[in-house]
N, C-alpha and C. Protein backbone atom coordinates (compact mmCIF):
# COMPACT_ATOMS: atom_id res chain seq x y z
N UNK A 1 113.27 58.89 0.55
CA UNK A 1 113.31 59.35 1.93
C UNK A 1 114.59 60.13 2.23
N UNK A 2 115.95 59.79 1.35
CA UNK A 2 116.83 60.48 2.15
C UNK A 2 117.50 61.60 0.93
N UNK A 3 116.16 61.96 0.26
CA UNK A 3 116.27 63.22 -0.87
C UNK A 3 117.06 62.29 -2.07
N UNK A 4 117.30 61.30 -2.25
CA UNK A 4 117.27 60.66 -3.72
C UNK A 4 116.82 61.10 -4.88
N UNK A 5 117.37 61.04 -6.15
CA UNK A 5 116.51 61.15 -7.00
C UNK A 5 115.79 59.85 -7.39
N UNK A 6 114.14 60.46 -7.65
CA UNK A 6 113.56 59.02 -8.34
C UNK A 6 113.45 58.92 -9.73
N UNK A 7 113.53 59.83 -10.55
CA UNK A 7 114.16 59.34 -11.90
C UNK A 7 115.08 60.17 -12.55
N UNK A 8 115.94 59.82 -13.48
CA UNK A 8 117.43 60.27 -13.88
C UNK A 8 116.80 60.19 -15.62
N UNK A 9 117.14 61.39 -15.92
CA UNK A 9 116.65 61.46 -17.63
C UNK A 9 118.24 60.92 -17.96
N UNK A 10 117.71 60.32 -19.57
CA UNK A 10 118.66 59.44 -20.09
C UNK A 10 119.90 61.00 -20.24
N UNK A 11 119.04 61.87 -20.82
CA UNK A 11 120.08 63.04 -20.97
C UNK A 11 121.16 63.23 -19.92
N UNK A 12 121.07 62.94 -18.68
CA UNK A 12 121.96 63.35 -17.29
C UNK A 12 122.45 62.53 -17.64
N UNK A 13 122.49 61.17 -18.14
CA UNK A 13 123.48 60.26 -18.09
C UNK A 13 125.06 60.27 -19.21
N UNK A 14 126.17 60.32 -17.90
CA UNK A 14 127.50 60.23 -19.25
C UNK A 14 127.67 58.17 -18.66
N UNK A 15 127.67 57.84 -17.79
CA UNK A 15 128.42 56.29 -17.75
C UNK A 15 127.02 55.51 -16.96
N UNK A 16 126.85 54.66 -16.97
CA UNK A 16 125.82 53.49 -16.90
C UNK A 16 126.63 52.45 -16.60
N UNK A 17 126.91 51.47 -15.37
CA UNK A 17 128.29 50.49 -16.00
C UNK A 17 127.84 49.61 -14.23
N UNK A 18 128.27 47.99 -14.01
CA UNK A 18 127.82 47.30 -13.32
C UNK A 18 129.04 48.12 -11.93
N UNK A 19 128.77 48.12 -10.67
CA UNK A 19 129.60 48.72 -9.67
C UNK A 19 129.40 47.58 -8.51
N UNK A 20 130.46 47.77 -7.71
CA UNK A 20 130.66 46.85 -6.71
C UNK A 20 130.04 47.58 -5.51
N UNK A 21 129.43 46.90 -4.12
CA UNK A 21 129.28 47.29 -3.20
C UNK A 21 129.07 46.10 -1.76
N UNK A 22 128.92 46.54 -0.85
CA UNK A 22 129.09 45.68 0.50
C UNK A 22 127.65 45.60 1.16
N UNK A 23 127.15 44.12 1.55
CA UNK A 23 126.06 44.92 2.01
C UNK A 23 126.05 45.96 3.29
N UNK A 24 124.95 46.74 3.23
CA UNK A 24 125.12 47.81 4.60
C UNK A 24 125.25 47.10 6.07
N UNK A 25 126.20 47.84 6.89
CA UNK A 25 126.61 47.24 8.06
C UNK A 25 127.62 46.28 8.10
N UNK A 26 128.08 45.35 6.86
CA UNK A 26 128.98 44.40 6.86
C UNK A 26 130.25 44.90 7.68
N UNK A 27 130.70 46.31 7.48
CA UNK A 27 131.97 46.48 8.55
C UNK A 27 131.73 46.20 9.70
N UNK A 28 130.37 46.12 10.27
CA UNK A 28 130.18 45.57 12.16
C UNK A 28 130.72 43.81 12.04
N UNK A 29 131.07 43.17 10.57
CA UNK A 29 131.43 42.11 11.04
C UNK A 29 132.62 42.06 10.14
N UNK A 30 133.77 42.27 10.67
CA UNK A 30 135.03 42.19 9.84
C UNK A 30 135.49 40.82 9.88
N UNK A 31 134.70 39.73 10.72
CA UNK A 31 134.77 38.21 10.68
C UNK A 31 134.49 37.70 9.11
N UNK A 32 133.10 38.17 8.80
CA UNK A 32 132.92 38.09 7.24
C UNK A 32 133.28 39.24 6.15
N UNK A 33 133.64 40.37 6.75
CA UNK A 33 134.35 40.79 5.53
C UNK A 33 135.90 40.81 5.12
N UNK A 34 136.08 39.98 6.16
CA UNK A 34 137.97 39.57 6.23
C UNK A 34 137.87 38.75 4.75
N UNK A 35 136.67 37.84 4.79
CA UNK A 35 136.95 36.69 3.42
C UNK A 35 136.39 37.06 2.38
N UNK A 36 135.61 38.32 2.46
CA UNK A 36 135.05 39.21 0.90
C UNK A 36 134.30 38.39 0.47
N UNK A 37 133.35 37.96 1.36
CA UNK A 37 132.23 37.35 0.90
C UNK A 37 130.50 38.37 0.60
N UNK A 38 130.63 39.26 1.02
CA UNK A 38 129.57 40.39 1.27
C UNK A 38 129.61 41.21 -0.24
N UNK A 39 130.69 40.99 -1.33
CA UNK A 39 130.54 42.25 -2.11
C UNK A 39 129.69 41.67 -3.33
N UNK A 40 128.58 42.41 -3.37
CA UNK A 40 127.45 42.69 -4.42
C UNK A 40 127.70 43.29 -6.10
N UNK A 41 127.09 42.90 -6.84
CA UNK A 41 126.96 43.75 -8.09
C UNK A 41 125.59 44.50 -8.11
N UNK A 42 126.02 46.00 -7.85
CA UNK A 42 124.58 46.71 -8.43
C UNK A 42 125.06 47.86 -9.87
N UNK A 43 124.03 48.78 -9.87
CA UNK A 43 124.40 49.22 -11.07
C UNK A 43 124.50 50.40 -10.66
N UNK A 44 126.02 51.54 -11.41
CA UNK A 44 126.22 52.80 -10.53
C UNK A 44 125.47 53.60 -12.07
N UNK A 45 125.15 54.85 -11.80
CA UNK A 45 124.29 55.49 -13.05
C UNK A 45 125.31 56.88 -12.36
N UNK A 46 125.95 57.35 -13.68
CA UNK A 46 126.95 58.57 -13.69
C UNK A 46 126.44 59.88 -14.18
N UNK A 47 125.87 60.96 -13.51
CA UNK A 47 125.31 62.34 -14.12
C UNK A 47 126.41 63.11 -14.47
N UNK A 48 125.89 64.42 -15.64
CA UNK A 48 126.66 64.92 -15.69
C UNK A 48 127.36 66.19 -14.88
N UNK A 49 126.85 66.11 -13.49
CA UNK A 49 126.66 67.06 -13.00
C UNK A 49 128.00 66.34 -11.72
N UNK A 50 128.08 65.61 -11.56
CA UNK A 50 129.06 64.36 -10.97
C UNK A 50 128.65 64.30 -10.17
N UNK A 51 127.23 63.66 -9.99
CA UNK A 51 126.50 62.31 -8.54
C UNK A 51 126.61 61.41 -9.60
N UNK A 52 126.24 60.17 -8.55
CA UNK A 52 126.46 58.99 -8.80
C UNK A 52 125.53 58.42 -7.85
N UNK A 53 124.50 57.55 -8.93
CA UNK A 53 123.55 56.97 -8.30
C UNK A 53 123.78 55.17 -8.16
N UNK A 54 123.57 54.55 -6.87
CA UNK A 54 124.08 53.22 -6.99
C UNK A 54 122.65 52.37 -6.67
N UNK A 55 122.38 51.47 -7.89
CA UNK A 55 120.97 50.71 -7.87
C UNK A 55 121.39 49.32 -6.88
N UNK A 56 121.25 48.85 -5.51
CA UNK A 56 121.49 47.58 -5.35
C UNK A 56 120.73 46.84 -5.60
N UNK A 57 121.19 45.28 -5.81
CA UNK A 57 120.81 44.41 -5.75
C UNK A 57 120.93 43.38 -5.15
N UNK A 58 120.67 43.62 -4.01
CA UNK A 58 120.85 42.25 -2.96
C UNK A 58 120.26 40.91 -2.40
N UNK A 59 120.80 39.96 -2.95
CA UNK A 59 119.87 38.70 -2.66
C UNK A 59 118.79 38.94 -1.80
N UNK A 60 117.75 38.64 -2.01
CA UNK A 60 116.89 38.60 -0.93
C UNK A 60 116.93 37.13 0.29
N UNK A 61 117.44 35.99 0.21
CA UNK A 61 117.50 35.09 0.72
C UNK A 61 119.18 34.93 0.63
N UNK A 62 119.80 33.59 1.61
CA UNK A 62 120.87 32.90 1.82
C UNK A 62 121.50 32.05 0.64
N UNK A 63 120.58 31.56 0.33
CA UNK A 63 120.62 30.85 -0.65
C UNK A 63 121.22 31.48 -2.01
N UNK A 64 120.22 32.06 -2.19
CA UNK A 64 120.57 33.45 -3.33
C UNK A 64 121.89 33.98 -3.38
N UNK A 65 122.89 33.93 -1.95
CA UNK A 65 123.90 35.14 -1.44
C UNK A 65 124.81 35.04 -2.33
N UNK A 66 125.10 35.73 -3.75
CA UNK A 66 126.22 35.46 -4.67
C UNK A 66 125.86 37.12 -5.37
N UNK A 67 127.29 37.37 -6.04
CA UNK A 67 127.65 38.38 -5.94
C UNK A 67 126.80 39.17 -7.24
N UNK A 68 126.56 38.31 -8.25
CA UNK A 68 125.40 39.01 -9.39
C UNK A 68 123.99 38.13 -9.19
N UNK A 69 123.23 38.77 -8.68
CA UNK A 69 121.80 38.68 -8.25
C UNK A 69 120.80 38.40 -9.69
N UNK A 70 119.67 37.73 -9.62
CA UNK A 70 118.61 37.62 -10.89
C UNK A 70 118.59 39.19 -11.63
N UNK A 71 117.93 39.66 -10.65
CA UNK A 71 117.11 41.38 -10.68
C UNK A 71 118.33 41.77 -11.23
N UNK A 72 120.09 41.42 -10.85
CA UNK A 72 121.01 42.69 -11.64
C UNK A 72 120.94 42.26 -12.99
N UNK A 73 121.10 40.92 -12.63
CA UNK A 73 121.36 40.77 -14.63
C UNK A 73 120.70 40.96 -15.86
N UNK A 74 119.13 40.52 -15.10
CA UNK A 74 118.11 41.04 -16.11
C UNK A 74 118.35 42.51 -16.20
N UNK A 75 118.41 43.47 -15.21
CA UNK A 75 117.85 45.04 -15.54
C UNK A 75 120.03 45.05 -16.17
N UNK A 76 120.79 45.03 -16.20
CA UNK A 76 121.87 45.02 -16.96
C UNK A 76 121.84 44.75 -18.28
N UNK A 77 121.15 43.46 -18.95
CA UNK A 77 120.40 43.36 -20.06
C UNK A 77 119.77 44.17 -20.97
N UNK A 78 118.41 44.38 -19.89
CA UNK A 78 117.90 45.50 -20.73
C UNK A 78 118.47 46.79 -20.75
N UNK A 79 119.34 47.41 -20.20
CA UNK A 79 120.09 48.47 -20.33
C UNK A 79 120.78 48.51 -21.23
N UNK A 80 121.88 47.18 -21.52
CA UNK A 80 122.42 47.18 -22.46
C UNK A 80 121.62 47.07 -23.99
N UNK A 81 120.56 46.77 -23.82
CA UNK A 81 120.01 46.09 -24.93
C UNK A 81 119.49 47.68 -25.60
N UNK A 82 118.92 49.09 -24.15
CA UNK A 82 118.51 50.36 -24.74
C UNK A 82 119.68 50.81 -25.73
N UNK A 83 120.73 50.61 -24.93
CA UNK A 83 121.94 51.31 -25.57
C UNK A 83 122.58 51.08 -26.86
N UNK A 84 121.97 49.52 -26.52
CA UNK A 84 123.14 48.69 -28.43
C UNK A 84 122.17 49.35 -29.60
N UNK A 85 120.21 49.52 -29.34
CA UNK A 85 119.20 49.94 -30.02
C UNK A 85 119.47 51.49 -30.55
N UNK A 86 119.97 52.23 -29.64
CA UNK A 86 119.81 53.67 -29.90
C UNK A 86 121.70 53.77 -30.61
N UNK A 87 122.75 52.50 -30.34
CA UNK A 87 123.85 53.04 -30.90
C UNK A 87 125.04 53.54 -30.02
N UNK A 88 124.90 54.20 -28.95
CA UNK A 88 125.27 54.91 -27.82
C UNK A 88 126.00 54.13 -26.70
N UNK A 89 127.13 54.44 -26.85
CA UNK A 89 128.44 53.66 -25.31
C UNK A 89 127.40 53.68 -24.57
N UNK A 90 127.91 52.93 -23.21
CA UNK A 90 127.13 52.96 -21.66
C UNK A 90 128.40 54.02 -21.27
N UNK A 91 129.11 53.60 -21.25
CA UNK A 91 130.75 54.47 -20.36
C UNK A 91 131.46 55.37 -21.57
N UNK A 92 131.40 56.51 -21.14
CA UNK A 92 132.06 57.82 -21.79
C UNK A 92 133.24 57.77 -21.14
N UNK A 93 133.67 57.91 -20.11
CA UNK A 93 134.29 58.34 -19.23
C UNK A 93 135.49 58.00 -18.59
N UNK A 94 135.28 56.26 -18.75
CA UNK A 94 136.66 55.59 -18.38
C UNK A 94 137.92 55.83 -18.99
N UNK A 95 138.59 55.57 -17.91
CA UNK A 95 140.13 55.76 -18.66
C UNK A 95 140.96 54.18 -18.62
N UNK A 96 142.01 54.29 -19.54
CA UNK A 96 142.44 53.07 -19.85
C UNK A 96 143.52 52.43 -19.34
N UNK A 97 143.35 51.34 -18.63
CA UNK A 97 144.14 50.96 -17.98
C UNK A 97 145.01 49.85 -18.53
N UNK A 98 146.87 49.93 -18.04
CA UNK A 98 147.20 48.88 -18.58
C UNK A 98 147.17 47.74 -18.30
N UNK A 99 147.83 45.96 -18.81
CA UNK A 99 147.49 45.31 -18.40
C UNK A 99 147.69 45.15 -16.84
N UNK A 100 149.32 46.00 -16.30
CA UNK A 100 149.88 45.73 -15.10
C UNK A 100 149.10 46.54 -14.33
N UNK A 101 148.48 47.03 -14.30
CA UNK A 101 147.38 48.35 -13.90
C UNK A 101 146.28 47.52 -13.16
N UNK A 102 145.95 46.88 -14.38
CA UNK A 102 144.27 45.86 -14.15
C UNK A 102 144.95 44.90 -12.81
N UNK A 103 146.17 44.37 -13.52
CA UNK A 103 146.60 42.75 -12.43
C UNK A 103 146.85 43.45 -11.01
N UNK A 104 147.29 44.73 -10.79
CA UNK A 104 147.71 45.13 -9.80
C UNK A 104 146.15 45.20 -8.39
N UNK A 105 145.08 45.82 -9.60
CA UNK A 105 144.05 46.12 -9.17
C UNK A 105 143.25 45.02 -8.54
N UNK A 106 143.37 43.95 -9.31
CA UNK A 106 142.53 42.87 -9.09
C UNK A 106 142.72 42.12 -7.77
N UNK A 107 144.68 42.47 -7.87
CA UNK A 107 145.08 41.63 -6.84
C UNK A 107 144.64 42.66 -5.21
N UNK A 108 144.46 43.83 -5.38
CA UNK A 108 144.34 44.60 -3.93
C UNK A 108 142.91 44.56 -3.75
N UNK A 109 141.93 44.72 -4.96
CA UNK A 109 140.63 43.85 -4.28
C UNK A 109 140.64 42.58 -3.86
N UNK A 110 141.52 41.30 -4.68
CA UNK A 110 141.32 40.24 -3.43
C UNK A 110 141.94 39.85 -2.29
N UNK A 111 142.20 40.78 -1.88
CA UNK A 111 142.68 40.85 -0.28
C UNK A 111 141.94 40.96 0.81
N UNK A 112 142.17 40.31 1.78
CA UNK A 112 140.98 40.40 2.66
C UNK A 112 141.38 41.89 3.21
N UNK A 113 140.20 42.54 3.90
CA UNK A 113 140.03 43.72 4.60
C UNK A 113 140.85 43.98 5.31
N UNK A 114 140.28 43.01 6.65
CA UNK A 114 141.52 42.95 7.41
C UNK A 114 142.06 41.20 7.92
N UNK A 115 142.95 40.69 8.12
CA UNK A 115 143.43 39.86 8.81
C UNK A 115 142.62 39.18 9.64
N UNK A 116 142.80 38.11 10.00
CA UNK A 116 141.84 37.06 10.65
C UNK A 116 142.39 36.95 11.96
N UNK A 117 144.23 37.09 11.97
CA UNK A 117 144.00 37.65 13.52
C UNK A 117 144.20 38.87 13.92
N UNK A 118 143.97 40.11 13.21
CA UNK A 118 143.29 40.79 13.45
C UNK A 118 142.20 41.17 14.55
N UNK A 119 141.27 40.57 13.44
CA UNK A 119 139.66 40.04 14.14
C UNK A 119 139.88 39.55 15.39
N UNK A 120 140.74 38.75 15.53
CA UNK A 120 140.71 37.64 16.96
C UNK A 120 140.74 39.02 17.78
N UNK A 121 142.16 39.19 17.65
CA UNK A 121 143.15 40.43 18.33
C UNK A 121 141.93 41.49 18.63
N UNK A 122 141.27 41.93 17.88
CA UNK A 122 140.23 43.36 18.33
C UNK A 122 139.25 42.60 18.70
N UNK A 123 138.63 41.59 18.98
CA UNK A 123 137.03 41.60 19.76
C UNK A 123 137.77 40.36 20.62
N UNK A 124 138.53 40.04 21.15
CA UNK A 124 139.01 39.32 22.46
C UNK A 124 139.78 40.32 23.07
N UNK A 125 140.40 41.03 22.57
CA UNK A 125 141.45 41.95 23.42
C UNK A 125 140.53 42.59 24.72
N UNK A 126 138.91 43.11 24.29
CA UNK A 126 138.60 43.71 25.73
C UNK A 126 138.09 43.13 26.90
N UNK A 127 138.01 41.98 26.84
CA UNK A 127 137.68 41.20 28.44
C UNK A 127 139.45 41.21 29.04
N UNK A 128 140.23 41.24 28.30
CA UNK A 128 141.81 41.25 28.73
C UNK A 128 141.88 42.64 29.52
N UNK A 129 141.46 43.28 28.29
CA UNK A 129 142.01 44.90 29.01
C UNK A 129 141.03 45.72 30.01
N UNK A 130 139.65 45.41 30.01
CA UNK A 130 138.60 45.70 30.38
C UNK A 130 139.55 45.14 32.55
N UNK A 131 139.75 43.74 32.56
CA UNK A 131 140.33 43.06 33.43
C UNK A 131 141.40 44.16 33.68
N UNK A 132 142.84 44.31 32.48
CA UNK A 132 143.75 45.26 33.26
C UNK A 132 143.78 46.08 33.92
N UNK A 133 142.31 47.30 33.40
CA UNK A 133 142.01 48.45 33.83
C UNK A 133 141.82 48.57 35.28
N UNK A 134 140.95 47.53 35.50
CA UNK A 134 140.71 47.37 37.25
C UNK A 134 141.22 47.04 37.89
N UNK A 135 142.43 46.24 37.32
CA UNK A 135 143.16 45.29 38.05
C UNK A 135 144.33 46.47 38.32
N UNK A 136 144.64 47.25 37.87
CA UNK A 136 145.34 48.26 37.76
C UNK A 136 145.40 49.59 38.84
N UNK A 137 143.93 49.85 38.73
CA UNK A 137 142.96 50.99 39.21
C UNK A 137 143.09 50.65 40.81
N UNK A 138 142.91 49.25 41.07
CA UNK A 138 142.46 48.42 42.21
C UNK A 138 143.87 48.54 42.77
N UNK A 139 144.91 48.31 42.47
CA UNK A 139 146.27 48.23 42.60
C UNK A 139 146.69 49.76 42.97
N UNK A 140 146.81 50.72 42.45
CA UNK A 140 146.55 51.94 42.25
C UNK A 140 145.68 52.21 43.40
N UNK A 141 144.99 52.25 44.15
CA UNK A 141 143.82 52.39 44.86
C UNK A 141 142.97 53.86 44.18
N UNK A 142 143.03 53.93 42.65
CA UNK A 142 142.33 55.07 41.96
C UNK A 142 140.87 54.56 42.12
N UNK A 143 139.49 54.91 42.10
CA UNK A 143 138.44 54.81 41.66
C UNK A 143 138.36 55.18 39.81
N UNK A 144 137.90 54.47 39.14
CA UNK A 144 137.64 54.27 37.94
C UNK A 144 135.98 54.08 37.50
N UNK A 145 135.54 55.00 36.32
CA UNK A 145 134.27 54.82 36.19
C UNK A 145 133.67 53.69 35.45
N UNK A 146 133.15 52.54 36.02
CA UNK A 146 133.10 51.53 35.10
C UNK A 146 132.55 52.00 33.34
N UNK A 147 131.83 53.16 33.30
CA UNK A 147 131.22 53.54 31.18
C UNK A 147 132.77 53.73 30.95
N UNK A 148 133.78 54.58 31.46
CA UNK A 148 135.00 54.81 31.46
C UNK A 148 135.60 53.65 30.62
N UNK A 149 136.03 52.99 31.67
CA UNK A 149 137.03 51.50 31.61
C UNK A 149 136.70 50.91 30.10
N UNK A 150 135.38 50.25 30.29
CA UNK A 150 134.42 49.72 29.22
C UNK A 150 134.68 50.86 27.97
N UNK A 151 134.30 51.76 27.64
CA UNK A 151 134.96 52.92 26.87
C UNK A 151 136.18 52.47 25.67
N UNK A 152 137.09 52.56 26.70
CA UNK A 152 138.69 52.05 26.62
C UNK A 152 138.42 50.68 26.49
N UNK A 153 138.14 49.71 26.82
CA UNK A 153 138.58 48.83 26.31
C UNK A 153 137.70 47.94 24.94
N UNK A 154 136.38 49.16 24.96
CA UNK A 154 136.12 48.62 23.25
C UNK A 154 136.90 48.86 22.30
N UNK A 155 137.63 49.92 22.81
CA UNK A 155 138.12 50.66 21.54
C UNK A 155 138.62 49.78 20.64
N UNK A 156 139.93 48.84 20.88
CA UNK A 156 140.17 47.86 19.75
C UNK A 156 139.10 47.26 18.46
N UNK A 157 137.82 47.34 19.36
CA UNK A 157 136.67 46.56 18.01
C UNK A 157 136.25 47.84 17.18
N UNK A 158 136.52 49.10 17.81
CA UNK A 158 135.81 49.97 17.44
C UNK A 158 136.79 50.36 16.52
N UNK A 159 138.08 50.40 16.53
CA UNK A 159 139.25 50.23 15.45
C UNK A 159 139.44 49.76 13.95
N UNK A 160 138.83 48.59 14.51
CA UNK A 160 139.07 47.63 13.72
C UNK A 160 137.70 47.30 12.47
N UNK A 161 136.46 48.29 13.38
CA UNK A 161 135.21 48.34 12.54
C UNK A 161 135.11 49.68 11.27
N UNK A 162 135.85 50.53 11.94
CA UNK A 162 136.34 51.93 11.08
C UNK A 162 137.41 51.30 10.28
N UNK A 163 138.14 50.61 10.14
CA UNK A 163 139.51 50.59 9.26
C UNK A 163 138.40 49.43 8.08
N UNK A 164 138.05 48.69 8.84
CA UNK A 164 136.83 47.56 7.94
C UNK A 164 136.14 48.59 6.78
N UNK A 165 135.29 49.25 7.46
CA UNK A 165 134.35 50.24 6.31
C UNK A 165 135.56 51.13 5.43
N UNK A 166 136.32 51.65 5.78
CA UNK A 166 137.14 52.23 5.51
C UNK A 166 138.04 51.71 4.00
N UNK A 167 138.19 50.28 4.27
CA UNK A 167 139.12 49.64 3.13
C UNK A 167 137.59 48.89 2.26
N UNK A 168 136.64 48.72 2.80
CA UNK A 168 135.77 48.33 1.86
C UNK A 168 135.22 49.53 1.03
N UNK A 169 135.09 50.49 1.12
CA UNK A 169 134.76 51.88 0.22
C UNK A 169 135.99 52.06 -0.60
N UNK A 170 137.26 51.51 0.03
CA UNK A 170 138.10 51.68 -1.03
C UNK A 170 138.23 50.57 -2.04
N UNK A 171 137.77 49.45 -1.64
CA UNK A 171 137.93 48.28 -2.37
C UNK A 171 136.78 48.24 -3.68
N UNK A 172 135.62 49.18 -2.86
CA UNK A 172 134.52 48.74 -4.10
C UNK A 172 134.63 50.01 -5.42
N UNK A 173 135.18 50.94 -4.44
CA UNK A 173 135.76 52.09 -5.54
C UNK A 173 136.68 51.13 -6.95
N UNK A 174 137.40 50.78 -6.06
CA UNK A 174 138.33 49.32 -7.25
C UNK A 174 137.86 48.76 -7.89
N UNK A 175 137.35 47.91 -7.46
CA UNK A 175 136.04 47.24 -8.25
C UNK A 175 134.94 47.51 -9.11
N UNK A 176 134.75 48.58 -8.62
CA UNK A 176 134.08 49.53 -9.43
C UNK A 176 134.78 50.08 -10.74
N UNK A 177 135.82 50.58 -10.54
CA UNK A 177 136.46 50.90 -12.06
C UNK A 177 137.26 50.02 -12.91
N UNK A 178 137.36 48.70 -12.30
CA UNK A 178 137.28 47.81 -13.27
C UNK A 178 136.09 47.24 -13.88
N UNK A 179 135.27 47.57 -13.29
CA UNK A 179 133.44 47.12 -13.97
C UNK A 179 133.86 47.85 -15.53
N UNK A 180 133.78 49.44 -15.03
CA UNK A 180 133.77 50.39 -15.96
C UNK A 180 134.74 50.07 -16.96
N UNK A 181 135.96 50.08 -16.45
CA UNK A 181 137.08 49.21 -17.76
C UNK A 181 136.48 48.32 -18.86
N UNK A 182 136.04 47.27 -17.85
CA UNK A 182 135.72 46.31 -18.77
C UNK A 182 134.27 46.84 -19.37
N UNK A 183 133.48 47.35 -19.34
CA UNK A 183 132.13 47.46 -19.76
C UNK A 183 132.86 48.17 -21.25
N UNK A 184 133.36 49.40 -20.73
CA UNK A 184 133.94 49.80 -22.28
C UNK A 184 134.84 49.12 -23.09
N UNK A 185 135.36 48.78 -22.40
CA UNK A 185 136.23 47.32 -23.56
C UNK A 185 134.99 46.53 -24.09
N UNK A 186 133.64 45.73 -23.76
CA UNK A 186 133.13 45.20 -24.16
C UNK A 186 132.26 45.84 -25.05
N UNK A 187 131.74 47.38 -24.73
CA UNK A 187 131.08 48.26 -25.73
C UNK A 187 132.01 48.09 -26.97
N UNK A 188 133.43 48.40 -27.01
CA UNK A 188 134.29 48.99 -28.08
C UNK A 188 134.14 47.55 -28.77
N UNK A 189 134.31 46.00 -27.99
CA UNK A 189 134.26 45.12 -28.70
C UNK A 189 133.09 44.64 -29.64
N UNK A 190 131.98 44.97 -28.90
CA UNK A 190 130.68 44.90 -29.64
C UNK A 190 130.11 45.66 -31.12
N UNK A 191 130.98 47.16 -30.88
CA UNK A 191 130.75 47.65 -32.21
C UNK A 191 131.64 47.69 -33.31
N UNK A 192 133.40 46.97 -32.87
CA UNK A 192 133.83 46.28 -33.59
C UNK A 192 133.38 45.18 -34.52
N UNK A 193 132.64 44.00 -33.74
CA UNK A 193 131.62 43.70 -34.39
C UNK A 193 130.66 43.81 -35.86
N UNK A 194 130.01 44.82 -34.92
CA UNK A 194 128.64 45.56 -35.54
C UNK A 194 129.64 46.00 -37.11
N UNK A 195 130.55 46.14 -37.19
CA UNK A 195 131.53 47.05 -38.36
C UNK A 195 131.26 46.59 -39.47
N UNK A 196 130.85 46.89 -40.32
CA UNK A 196 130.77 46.33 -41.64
C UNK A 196 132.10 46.04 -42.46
N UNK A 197 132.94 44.79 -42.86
CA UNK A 197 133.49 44.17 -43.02
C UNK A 197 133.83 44.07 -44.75
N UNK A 198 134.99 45.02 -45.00
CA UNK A 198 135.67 44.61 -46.61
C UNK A 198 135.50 43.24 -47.23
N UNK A 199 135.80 43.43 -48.38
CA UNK A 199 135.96 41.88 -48.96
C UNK A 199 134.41 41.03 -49.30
């Protein structure tokens, strides 16, 4: 529906590798994405043309709500399993990071988004200020348009919902290229392996 592609020849593909993501809308609640409970494993598919296609996989139930889903691991499996058959990396592309690189990384994905009082601070602040405005206006003897006032005094949530989406696209970008890290570290380890062995 929103011009997708529906199938990707193996040829377009340079990286194949597990990617992080949020479910959609989670920035309208920076209550739960303060504790980074929302981020998913789906699978990102890398052309050579540089799109990037992202397969989710999102629990279908509560219960389920954990960050590698049935559906990812099986179709991760068999992906890996095309690739070990034909010989062929999943990830061309990554670059190598050091160890202080990785620890640095790991540690700014587990950070919450934003702050918890934060959160308080942007969705209580507008019955406060919503109150100042009039109380102000009224004082003032200005007329004020109540869509106006209201306007102004969402703004704090509306702040605080843009900076939310904002650090979660950057966080899963993170997350994301440590997938890729490690996927090729585990390719390189696997055909270490596979090596046929002196002696």
């Amino acid at each position: 529906m929103l011009g997708e592609a529906r199938y990707v020849p193996w040829d377009d593909v340079i990286d194949v590798y597990p990617a992080s993501y949020e479910v959609a809308g989670s920035f309208l609640s920076p209550f739960a994405s303060s504790a980074g409970t929302l981020v998913h494993s789906g699978i990102a598919i890398d052309r050579r043309d540089g799109r990037r296609h992202l397969l989710r996989f999102t629990p279908g139930t509560i219960r389920a709500f954990r960050a590698e889903s049935r559906g990812f691991t099986e179709a991760m499996a068999i992906i890996r399993d095309r690739f070990a058959r034909k010989g062929q990396p999943m990830v061309t592309t990554a670059r190598a990071y050091t160890d202080a690189e990785i620890l640095s990384m790991q540690a700014m994905a587990r950070e919450p988004l934003v702050s918890i009082s934060s959160v308080f601070f942007a969705f209580f602040l507008p019955p406060v200020l919503l109150g100042a405005i009039f109380l102000a206006a009224s004082s003032l003897g200005i007329e004020i348009a109540t869509p106006l006032a209201v306007s102004v005094a969402f703004l704090p949530p509306a702040i605080a919902m843009g900076l939310t989406l904002r650090r979660s696209v950057r966080r899963n970008a993170v997350l994301s290229e440590l997938w890729k890290h490690r996927e090729r570290l585990r390719t390189e380890a696997a055909q270490g392996d596979d090596a046929p062995r002196s002696g």
